[in-house]
Protein backbone atom coordinates (compact mmCIF):
# COMPACT_ATOMS: atom_id res chain seq x y z
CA UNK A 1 -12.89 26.58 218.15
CA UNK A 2 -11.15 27.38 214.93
CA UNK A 3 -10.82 30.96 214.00
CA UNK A 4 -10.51 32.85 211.12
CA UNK A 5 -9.82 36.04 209.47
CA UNK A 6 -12.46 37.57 207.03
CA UNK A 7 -11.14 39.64 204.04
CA UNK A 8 -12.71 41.24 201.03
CA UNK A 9 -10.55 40.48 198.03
CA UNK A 10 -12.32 42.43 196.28
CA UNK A 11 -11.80 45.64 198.46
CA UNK A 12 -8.59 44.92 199.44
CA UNK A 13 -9.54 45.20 203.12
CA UNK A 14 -10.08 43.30 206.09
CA UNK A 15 -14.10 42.62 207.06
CA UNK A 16 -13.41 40.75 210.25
CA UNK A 17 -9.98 40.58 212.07
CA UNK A 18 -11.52 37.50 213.80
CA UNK A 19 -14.32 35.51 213.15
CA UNK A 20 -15.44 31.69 215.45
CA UNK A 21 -16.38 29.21 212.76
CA UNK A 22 -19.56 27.41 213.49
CA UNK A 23 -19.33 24.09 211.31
CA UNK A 24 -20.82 21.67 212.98
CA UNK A 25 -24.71 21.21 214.27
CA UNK A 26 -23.89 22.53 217.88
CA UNK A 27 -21.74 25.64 217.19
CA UNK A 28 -24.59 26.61 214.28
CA UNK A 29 -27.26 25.81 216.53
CA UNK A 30 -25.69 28.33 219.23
CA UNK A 31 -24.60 30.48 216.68
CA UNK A 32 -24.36 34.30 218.80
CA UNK A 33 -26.86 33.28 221.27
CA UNK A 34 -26.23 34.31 224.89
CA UNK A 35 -23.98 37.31 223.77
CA UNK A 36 -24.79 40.71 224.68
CA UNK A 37 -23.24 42.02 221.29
CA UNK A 38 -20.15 42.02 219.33
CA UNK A 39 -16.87 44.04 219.26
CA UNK A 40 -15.96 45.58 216.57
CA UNK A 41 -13.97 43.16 214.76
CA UNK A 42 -15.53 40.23 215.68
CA UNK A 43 -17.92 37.79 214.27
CA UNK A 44 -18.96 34.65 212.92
CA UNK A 45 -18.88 32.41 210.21
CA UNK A 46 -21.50 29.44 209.89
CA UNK A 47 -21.13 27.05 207.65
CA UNK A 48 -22.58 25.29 205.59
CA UNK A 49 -25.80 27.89 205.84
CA UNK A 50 -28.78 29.53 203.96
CA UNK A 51 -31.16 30.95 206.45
CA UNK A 52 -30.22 32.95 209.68
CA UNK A 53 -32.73 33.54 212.28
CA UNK A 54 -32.18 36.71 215.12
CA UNK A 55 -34.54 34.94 217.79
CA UNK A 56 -33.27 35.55 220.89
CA UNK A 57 -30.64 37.94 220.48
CA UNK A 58 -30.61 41.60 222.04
CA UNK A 59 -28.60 43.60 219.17
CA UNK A 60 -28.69 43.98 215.47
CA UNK A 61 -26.43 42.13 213.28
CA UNK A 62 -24.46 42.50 209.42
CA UNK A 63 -25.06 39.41 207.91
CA UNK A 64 -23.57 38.29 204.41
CA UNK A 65 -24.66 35.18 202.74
CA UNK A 66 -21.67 33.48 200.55
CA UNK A 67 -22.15 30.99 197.48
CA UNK A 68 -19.73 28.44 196.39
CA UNK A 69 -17.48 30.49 194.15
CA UNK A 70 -16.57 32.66 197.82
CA UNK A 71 -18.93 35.49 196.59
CA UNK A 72 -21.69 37.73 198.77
CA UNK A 73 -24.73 36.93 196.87
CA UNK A 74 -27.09 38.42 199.51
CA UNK A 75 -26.40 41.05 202.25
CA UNK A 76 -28.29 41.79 205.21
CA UNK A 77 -27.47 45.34 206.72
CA UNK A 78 -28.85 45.81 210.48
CA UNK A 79 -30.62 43.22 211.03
CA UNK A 80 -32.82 43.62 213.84
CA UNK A 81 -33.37 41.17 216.65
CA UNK A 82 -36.42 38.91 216.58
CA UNK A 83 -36.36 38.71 212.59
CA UNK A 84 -35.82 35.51 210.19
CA UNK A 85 -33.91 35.92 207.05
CA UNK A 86 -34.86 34.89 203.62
CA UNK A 87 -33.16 31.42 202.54
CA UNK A 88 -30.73 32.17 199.74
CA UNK A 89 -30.67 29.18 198.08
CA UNK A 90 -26.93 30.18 196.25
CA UNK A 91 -25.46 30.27 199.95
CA UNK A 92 -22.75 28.29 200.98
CA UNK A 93 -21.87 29.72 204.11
CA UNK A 94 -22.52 33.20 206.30
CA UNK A 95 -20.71 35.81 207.67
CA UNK A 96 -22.43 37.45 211.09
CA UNK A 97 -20.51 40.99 211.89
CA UNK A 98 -21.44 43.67 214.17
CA UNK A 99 -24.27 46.22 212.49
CA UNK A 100 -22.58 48.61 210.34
CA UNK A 101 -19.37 46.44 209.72
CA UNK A 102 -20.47 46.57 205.88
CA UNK A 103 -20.53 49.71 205.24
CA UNK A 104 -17.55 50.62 207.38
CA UNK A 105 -15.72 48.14 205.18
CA UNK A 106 -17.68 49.01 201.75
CA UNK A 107 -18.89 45.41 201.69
CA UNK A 108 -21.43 44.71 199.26
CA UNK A 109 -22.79 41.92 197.22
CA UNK A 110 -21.15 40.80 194.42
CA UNK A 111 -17.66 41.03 196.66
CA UNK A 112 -15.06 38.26 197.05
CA UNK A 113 -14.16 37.35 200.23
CA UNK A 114 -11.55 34.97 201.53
CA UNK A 115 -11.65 32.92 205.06
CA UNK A 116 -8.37 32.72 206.00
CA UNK A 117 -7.27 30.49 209.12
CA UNK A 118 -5.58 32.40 212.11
């Protein structure tokens, strides 16, 4: 599975040291189902993507929806489990981090971000 770091450009930090990339129907299916939680650090990215659904899952998750131009255009902070996201129609792709990665990393929307491969 290919990997990737996450960065905020517009920070001038790093969101996610490492980040799966789910791009194809199985891997965004699966998505973090079956995981007990993430390490700080760790994530994923699922792409392409506009809705995100916590169904299943045991912990809450950061999520950050990203349009086209590599911007957050909508940000999800904590997001319980059991819970459906709006669809954000401007998103390209999503970033899934651990709950309070975003404010640990002063992530907000508006923010560039950059997927780089590792």
């Amino acid at each position: 599975m290919k990997k990737v770091r996450v960065t905020n450009l517009s920070k001038g930090n790093i969101i996610l040291d490492e980040a799966e990339v789910a791009d194809n129907f199985y891997l965004r299916l699966k998505g973090l189902l079956g995981r007990s939680g993430l390490p700080p650090g760790k994530g994923i990215v699922i792409k392409p993507c506009q809705a995100v659904h916590t169904v299943g899952m045991s912990f809450p998750i950061d999520v950050a929806f990203v349009d086209k131009h590599n911007r957050i255009c909508y940000l999800i902070e904590r997001m319980p489990a059991f819970k459906f996201s709006p669809a954000v129609k401007k998103g390209s792709f999503v970033i899934e981090a651990p709950a309070g990665t975003f404010s640990k990393t002063e992530t907000v929307s508006g923010d560039e971000v950059k997927l780089e491969e590792i």
